[in-house]
Protein backbone atom coordinates (compact mmCIF):
# COMPACT_ATOMS: atom_id res chain seq x y z
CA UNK A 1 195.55 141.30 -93.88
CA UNK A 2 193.14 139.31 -91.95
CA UNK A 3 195.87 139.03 -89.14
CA UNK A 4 196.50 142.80 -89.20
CA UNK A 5 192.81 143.38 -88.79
CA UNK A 6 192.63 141.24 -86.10
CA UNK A 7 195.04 142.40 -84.28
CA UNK A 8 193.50 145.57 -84.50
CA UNK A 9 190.14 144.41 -82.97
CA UNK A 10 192.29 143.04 -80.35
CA UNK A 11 193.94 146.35 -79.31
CA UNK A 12 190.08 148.29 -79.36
CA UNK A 13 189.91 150.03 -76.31
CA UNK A 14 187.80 148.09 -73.79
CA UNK A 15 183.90 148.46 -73.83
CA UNK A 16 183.04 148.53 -70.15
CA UNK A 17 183.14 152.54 -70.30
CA UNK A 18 180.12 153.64 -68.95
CA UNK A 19 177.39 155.12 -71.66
CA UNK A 20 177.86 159.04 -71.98
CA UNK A 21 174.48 159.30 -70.13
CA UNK A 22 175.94 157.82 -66.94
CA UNK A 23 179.65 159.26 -67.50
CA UNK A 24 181.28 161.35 -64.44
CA UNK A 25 182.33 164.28 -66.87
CA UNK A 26 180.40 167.81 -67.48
CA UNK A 27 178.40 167.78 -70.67
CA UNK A 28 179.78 170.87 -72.23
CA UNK A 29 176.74 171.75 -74.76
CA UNK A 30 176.84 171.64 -78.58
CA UNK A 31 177.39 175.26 -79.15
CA UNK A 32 181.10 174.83 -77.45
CA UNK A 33 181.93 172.46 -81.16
CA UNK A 34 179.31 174.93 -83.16
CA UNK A 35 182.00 177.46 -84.22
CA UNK A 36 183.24 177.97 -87.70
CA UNK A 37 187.07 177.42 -86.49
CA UNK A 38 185.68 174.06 -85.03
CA UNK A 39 183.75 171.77 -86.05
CA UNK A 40 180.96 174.60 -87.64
CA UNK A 41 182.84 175.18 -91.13
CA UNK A 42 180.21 175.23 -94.00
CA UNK A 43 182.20 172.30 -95.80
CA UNK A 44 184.94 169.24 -95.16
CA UNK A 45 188.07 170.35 -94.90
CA UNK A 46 190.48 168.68 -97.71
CA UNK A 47 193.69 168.87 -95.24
CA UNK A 48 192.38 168.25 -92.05
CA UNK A 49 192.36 164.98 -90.13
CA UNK A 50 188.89 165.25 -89.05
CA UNK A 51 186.04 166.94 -91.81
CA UNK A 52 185.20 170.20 -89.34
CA UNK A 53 182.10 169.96 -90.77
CA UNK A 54 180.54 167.95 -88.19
CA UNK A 55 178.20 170.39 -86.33
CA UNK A 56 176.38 171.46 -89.78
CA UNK A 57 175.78 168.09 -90.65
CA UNK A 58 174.30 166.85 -87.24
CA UNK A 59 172.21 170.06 -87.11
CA UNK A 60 170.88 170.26 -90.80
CA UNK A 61 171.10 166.50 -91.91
CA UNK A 62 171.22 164.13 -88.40
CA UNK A 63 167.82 163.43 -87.10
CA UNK A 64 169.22 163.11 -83.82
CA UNK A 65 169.40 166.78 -83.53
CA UNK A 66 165.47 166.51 -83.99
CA UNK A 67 164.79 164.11 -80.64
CA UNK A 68 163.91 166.75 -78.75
CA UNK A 69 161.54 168.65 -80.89
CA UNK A 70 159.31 165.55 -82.03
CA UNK A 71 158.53 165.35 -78.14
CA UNK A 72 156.32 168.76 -79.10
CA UNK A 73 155.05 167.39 -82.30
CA UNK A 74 151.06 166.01 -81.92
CA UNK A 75 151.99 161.98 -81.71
CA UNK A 76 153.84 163.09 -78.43
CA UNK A 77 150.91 164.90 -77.38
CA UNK A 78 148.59 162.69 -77.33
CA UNK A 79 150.77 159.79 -76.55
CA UNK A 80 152.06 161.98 -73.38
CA UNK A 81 147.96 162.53 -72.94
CA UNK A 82 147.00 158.67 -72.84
CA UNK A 83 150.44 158.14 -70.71
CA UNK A 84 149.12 160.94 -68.17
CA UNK A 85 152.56 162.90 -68.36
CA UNK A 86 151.60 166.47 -68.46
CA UNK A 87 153.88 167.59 -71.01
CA UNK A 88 156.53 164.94 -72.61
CA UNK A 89 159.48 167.53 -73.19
CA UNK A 90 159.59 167.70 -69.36
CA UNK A 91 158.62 163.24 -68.71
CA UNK A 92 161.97 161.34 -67.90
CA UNK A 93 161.05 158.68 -69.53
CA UNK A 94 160.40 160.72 -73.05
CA UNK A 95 164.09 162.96 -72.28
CA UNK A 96 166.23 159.74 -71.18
CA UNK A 97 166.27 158.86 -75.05
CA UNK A 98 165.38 162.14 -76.70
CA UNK A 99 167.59 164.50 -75.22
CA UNK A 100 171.25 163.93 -73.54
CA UNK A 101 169.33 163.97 -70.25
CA UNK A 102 172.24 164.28 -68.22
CA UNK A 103 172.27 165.42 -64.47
CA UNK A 104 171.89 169.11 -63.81
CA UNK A 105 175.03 169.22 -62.11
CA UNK A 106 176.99 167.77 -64.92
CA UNK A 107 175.66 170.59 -67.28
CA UNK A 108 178.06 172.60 -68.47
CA UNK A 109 177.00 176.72 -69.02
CA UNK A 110 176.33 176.41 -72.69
CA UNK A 111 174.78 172.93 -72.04
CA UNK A 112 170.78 172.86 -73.72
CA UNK A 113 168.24 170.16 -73.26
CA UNK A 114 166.75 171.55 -76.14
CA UNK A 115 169.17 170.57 -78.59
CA UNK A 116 168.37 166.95 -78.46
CA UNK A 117 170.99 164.37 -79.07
CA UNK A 118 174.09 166.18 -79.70
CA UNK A 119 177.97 165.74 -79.85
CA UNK A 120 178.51 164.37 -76.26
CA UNK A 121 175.00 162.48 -76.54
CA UNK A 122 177.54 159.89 -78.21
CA UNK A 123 180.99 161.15 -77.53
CA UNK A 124 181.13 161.69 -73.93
CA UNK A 125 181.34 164.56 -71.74
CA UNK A 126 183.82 167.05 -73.21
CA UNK A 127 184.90 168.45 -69.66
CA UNK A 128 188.31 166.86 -69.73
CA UNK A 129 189.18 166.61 -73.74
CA UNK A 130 187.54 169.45 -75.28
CA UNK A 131 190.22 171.62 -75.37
CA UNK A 132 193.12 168.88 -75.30
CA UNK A 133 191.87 167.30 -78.35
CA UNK A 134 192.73 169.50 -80.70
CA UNK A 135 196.49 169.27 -80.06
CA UNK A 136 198.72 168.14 -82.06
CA UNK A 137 200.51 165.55 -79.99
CA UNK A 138 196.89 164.18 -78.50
CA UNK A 139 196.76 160.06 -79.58
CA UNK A 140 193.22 158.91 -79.48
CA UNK A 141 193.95 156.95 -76.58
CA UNK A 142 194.75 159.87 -75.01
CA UNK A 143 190.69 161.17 -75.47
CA UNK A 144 189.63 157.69 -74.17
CA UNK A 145 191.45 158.34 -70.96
CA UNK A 146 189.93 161.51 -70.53
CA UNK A 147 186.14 160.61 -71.58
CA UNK A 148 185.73 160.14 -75.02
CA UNK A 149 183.87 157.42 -75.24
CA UNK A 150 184.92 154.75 -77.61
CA UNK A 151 182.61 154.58 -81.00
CA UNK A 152 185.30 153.00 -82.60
CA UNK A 153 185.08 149.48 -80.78
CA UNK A 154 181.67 147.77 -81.86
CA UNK A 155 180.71 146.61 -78.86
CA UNK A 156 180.76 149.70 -77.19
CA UNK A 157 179.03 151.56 -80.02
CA UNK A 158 176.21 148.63 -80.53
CA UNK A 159 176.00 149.37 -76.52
CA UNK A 160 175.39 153.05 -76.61
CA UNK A 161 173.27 152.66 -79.54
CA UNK A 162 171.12 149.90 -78.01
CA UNK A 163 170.03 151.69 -75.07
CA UNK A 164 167.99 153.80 -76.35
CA UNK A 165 166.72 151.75 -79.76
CA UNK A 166 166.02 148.98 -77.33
CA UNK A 167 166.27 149.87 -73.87
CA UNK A 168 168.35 149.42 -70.92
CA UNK A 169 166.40 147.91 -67.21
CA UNK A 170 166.09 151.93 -66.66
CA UNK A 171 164.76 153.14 -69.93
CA UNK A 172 162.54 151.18 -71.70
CA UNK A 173 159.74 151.35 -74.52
CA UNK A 174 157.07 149.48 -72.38
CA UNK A 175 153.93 148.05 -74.00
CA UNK A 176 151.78 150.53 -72.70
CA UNK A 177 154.18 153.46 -74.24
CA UNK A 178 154.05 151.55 -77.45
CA UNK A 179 149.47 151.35 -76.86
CA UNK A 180 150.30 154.96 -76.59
CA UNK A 181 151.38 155.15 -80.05
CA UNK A 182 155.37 155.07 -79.75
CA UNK A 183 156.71 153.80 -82.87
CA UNK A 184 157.90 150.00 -82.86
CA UNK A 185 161.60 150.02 -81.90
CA UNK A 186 164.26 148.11 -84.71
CA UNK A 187 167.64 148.60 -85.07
CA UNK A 188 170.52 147.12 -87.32
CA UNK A 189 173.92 148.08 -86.20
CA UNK A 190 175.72 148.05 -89.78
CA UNK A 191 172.48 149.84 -91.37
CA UNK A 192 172.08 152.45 -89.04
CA UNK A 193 175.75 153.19 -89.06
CA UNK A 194 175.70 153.47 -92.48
CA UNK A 195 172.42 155.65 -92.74
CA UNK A 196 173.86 157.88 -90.10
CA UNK A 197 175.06 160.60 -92.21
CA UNK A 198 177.86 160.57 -92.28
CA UNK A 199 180.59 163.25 -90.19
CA UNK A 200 183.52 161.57 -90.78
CA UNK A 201 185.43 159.03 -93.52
CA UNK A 202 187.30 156.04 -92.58
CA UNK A 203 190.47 156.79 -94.25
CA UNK A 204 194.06 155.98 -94.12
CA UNK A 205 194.48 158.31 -91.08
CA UNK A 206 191.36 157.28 -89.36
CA UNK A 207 192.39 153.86 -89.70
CA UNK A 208 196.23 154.37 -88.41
CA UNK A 209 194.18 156.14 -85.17
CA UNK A 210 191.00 153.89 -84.58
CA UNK A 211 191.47 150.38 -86.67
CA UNK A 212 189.05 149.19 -89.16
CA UNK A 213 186.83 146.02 -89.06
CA UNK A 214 186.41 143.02 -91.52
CA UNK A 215 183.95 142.36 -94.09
CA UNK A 216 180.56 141.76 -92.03
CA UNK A 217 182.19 142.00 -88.70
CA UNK A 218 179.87 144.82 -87.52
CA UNK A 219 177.22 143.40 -88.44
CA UNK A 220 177.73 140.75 -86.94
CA UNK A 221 178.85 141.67 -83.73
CA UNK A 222 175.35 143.92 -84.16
CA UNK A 223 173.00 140.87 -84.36
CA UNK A 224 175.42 139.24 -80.78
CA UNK A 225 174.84 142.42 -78.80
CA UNK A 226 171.43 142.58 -79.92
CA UNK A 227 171.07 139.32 -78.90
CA UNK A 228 172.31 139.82 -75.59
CA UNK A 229 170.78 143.07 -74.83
CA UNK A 230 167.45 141.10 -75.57
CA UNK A 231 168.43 138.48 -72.49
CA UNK A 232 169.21 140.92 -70.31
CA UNK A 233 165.46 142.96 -71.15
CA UNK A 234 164.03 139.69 -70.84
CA UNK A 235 165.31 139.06 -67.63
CA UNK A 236 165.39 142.73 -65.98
CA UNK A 237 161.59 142.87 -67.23
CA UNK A 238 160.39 139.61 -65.84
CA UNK A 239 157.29 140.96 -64.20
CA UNK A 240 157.04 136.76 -62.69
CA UNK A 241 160.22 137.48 -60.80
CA UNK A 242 157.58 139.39 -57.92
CA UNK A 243 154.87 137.72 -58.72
CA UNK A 244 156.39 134.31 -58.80
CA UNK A 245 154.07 133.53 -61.72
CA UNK A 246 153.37 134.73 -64.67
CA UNK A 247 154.49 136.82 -67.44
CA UNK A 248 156.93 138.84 -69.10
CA UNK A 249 156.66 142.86 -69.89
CA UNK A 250 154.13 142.49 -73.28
CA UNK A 251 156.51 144.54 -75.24
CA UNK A 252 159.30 141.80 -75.09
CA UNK A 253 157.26 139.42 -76.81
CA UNK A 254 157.11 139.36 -80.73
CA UNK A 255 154.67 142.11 -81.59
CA UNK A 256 153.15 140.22 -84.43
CA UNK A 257 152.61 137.43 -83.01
CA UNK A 258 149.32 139.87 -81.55
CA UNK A 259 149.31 142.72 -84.39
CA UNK A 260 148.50 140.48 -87.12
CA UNK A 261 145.31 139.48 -89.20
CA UNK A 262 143.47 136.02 -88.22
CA UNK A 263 144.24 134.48 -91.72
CA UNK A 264 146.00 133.24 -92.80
CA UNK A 265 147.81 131.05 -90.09
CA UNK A 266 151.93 132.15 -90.19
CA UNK A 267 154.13 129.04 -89.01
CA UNK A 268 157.45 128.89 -89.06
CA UNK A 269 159.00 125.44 -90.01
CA UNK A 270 162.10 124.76 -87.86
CA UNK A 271 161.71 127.64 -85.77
CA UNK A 272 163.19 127.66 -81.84
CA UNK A 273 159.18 128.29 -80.72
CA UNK A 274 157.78 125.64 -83.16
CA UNK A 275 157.21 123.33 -79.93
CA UNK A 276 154.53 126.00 -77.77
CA UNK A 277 151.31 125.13 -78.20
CA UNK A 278 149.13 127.26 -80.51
CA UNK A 279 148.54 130.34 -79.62
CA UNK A 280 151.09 130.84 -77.34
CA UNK A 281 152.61 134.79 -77.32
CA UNK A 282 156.20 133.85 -78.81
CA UNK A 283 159.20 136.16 -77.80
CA UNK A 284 160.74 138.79 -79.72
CA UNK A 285 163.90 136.48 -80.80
CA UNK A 286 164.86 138.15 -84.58
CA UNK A 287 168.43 138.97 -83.40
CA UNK A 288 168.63 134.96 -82.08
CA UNK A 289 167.54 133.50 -85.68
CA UNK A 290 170.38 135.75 -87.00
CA UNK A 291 173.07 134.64 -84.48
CA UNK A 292 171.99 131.20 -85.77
CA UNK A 293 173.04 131.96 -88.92
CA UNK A 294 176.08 133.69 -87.58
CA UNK A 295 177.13 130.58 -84.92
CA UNK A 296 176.38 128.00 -88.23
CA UNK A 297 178.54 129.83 -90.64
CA UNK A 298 181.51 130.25 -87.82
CA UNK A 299 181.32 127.68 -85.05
CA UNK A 300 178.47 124.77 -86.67
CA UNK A 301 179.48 122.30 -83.54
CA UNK A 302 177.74 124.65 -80.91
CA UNK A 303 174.65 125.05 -83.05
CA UNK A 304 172.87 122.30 -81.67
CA UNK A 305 173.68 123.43 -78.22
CA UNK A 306 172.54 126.86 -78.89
CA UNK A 307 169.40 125.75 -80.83
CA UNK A 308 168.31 123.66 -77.21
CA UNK A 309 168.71 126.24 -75.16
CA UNK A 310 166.94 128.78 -77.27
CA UNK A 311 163.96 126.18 -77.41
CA UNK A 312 164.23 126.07 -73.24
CA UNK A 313 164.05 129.94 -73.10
CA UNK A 314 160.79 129.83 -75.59
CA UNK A 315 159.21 127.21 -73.28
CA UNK A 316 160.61 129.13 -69.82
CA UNK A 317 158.92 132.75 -71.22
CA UNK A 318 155.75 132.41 -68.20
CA UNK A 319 158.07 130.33 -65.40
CA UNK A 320 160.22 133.06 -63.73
CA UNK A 321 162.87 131.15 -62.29
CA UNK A 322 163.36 128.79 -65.65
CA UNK A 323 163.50 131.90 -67.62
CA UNK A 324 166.85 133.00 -65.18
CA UNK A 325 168.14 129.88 -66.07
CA UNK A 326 167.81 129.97 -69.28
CA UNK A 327 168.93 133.49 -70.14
CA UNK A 328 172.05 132.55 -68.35
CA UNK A 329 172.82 129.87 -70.56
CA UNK A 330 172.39 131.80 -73.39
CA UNK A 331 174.16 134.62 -72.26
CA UNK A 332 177.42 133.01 -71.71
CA UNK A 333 177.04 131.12 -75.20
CA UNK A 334 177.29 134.70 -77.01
CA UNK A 335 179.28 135.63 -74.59
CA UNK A 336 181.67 133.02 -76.10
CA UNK A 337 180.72 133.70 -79.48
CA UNK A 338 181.29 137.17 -79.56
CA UNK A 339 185.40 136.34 -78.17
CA UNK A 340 185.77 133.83 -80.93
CA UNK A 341 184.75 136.44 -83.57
CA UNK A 342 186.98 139.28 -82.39
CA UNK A 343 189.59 136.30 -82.18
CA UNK A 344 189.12 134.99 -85.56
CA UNK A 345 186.63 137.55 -87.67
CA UNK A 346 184.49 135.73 -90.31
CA UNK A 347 186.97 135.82 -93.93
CA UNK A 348 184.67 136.73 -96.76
CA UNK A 349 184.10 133.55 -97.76
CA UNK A 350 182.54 132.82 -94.48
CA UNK A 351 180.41 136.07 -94.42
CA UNK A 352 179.15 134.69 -98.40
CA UNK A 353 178.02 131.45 -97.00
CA UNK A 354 175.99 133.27 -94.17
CA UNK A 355 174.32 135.29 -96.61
CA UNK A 356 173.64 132.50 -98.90
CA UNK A 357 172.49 130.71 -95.65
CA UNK A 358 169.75 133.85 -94.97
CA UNK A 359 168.63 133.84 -98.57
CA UNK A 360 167.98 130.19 -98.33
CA UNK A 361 166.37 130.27 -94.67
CA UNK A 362 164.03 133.02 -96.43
CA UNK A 363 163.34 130.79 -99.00
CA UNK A 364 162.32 127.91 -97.09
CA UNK A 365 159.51 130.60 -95.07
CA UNK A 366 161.96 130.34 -92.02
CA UNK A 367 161.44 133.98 -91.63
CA UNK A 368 157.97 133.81 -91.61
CA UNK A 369 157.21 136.52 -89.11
CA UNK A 370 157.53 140.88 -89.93
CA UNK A 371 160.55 141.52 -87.11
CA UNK A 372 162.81 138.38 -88.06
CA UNK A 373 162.15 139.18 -92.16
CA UNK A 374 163.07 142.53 -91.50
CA UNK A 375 165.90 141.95 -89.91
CA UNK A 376 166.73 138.93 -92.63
CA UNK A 377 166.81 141.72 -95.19
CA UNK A 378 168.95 144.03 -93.44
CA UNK A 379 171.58 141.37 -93.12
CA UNK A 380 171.30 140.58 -96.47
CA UNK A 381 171.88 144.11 -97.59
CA UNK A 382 174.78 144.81 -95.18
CA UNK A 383 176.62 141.91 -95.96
CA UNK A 384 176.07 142.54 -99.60
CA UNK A 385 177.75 146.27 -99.48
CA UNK A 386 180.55 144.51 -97.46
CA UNK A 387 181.07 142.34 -99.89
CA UNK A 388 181.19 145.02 -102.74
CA UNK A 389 178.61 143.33 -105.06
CA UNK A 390 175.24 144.93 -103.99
CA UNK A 391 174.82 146.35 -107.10
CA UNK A 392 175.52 142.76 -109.07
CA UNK A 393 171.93 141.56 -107.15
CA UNK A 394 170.35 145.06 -106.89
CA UNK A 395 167.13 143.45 -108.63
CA UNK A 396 166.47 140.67 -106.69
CA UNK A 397 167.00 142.73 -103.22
CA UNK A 398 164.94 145.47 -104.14
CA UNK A 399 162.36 142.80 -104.73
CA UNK A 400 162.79 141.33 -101.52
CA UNK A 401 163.02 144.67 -99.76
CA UNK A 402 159.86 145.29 -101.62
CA UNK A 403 158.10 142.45 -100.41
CA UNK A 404 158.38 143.32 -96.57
CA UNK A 405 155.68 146.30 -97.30
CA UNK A 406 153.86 147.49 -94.78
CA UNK A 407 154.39 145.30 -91.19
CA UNK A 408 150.39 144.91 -91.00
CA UNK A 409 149.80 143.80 -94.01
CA UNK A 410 153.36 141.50 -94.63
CA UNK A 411 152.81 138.44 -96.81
CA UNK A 412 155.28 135.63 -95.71
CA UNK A 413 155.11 134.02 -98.92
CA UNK A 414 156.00 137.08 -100.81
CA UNK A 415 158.56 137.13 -98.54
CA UNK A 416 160.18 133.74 -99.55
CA UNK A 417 159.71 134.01 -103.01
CA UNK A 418 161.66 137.09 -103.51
CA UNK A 419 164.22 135.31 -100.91
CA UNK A 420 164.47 132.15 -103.08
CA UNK A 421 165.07 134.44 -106.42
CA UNK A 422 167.94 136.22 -104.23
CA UNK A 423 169.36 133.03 -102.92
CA UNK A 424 169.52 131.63 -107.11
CA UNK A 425 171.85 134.70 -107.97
CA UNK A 426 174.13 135.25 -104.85
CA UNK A 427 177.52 136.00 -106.56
C-alpha cells in the first residue's frame, strides 16, 4: 500500500504552475458555477462524482467568501486610517489577499471583486475548462492542461495557500500593517485543510482521479514549505541587502520575542537561537523546530547538519550578505528533504515517533515561545487524526490545547506540563 501511495505522489502533477492570481486565463466570476444545475444545488448529490453543492457551501459556510466584506468592517477602517489608504476595499495591498484581485483584462463579464475569494481564487481561471469539465470523457489531467490549478499535489496547494497566510516578496503582512492592527498571520496546512469546510469527499473515485496521501504526509510537507516560504521572506525582505547593514523587515522576526510581559524570563533549552546574546530579536523559525522533528524522525544523519546551519542563519539575521548564505544552505537542505519524503513518505510508525518526539520536546519547555507551541499543538493534533486515535488521548490534548490560552498571556510551563501528560499516554 505504501508503494501504491507512493507512486501516486510520484505521478502528482508538477507544482511549478503559476498561483491562480498570476495565471494567463480569464477569471470567469463565481456566478458562472452559482447555478442550481451546477455546482448551486441545495444539497450533495448521492450519484454524482463531484457533491454540486459546492457554491452553497463556499457562500453560506466558507469564510473565504467573507474576505472582501471584512475590508468594510471597522478594524479595516481604522487600520486603512493609520495605514493612510483612503478606503481598504479599493488598497492593493488589502485586495491582493482579500479578493481574487486579478487583472482587469483577465475579468471575465460576470467576474465581481466583491465576492471575495471565490472558485477560481483557488482553482484557476475557468476560461479554458469551464465548460469542458463537465464532460464525460474529461480526465483531470485534462483540466490541469487547460488551467485548473492543481490542489491535489501538496506542494502546490501549501503554495497557493501560503501566499496569502504568509506572503509572497509582492504581498506581504509588513510590521507596520500588523501596528495597524492586522491580525497575526499562522497557518497549518493539514488543519486548515481540514477546517476548510469541506466541498468535496476523498472517495474511491476521487482517489482513482487525484491520488491520496499517507498518514501525516501533508502535514508534513506543510511544516517543509512553510519552512521554505519563511527563507525566501527572509531573504526577499532583507531591508540590509540596500542598506548593507542592518536589519530584517520587523514582522519576520518572532513576534513574542517583543509582545511579551518582562517576567518572567522565557528560554528555550536547546533551541537553534540559544547562542545570541540576551536580548537579541530572534526570528520567526516555528515551522524550522517542526522540520527538526520531521528531518529526526526520517533522515536523523542530516540533523546535525541542519541544526548548524539553522544556528548560522540565527546569528546571520543583522549581516545581509551572511543571511544570503545562509538561507541558501537551508534552502537546498529542504529542498532535499522534501524529495526524500515524496520518495519514501513517513510509514505510521515513523509519523508515531515524531509525535511522541513533539510531546516530549514540549515536555522538556523546548517550545517555550507562543508561535512554535502553537504550531507544536497543531502537529500533535493532525498527526493524531491521521493516525485514527485522537479520540484515545482527547483529554490530555484538550488540556494542552487549553494551555496555549491567550498568546499574551501564554504560560510556557503550562505549556510543558500538559505536553509531558500527553507524551505519558501516546498510544
Amino acid at each position: 500500500m505504501l508503494l501504491i501511495m507512493s507512486a501516486m505522489l510520484s505521478a502528482a502533477p508538477a507544482t511549478a504552475a503559476p498561483l491562480p492570481q498570476n495565471d494567463d486565463y480569464k477569471h470567469m466570476g463565481v456566478a458562472t458555477c452559482a447555478s442550481s444545475i451546477c455546482h448551486g444545488k441545495t444539497s450533495a448529490q448521492a450519484n454524482s462524482n463531484v457533491q454540486l453543492n459546492e457554491y452553497r457551501l463556499w457562500s453560506t459556510t466558507d469564510f473565504h467568501s467573507r474576505a472582501y466584506r471584512v475590508l468594510s468592517n471597522p478594524e479595516s477602517k481604522a487600520m486603512a486610517k493609520a495605514l493612510g489608504l483612503a478606503n481598504a476595499q479599493n488598497a492593493t495591498i488589502c485586495l491582493d489577499c482579500h479578493t481574487d484581485h486579478v487583472p482587469s483584462g483577465r475579468r471575465g463579464p460576470k467576474f465581481q471583486l466583491t465576492d471575495g475569494v471565490g472558485c477560481e481564487g483557488c482553482h484557476g481561471g475557468a476560461e479554458n475548462w469551464l465548460r469542458s469539465h463537465t464532460e464525460p470523457n474529461v480526465t483531470h489531467q485534462d483540466n490541469l492542461d487547460n488551467g485548473l490549478y492543481p490542489l491535489s499535489d501538496p506542494i502546490a496547494r501549501a503554495d497557493l495557500c501560503l501566499s496569502c497566510h504568509m506572503g509572497t516578496k509582492d504581498k506581504f503582512a509588513t510590521h507596520a500593517i500588523m501596528a495597524a492592527g492586522h491580525p497575526r498571520l499562522s497557518f497549518e496546512l493539514d488543519t486548515f485543510t481540514a477546517n476548510q469546510p469541506a466541498h468535496y469527499q476523498v472517495d474511491e473515485d476521487y482517489i482513482a482521479r487525484k491520488g491520496d496521501h499517507p498518514v501525516g504526509y501533508l502535514w508534513a510537507v506543510g511544516q517543509v514549505e512553510m519552512a521554505t516560504r519563511q527563507l525566501a521572506l527572509i531573504d526577499t525582505h532583507n531591508l540590509g541587502k540596500s542598506l548593507g547593514r542592518g536589519m530584517i523587515e520587523l514582522s519576520i522576526y518572532d513576534c513574542h520575542s517583543c509582545h511579551q510581559g518582562m517576567s518572567p524570563r522565557r528560554g528555550r533549552p536547546d533551541d537553534f537561537s540559544s547562542q545570541l546574546p540576551t536580548g537579541s530579536l530572534r526570528l520567526m523559525d516555528h515551522s524550522f523546530d517542526m522540520v527538526a522533528a520531521i528531518i529526526k524522525a526520517t533522515a536523523p544523519a542530516g540533523y546535525e547538519k541542519y541544526a548548524s546551519a539553522m544556528r548560522d542563519l540565527h546569528r546571520a539575521h543583522n549581516q545581509p550578505k551572511a543571511v544570503g548564505t545562509a538561507t541558501e544552505t537551508l534552502r537546498l537542505q529542504l529542498v532535499e528533504l522534501a524529495a526524500n519524503l515524496k520518495r519514501k513518505p513517513p510509514s505510521p510508525k515513523t509519523i508515531k515517533a515524531l509525535r511522541q518526539s513533539i510531546a516530549d520536546n514540549g515536555a522538556r519547555d523546548r517550545y517555550a515561545d507562543y508561535s512554535s507551541a502553537e504550531q507544536a499543538f497543531l502537529a500533535l493534533e493532525s498527526l493524531s487524526y491521521s493516525l485514527g486515535d485522537r479520540k484515545k488521548i482527547t483529554t490530555q490534548l484538550d488540556k494542552v490545547f487549553a494551555s496555549l490560552g491567550d498568546e499574551t498571556e501564554f504560560k510556557p510551563k503550562s505549556f510543558a506540563t500538559a505536553c509531558a501528560a500527553l507524551a505519558r499516554v501516546l498510544p
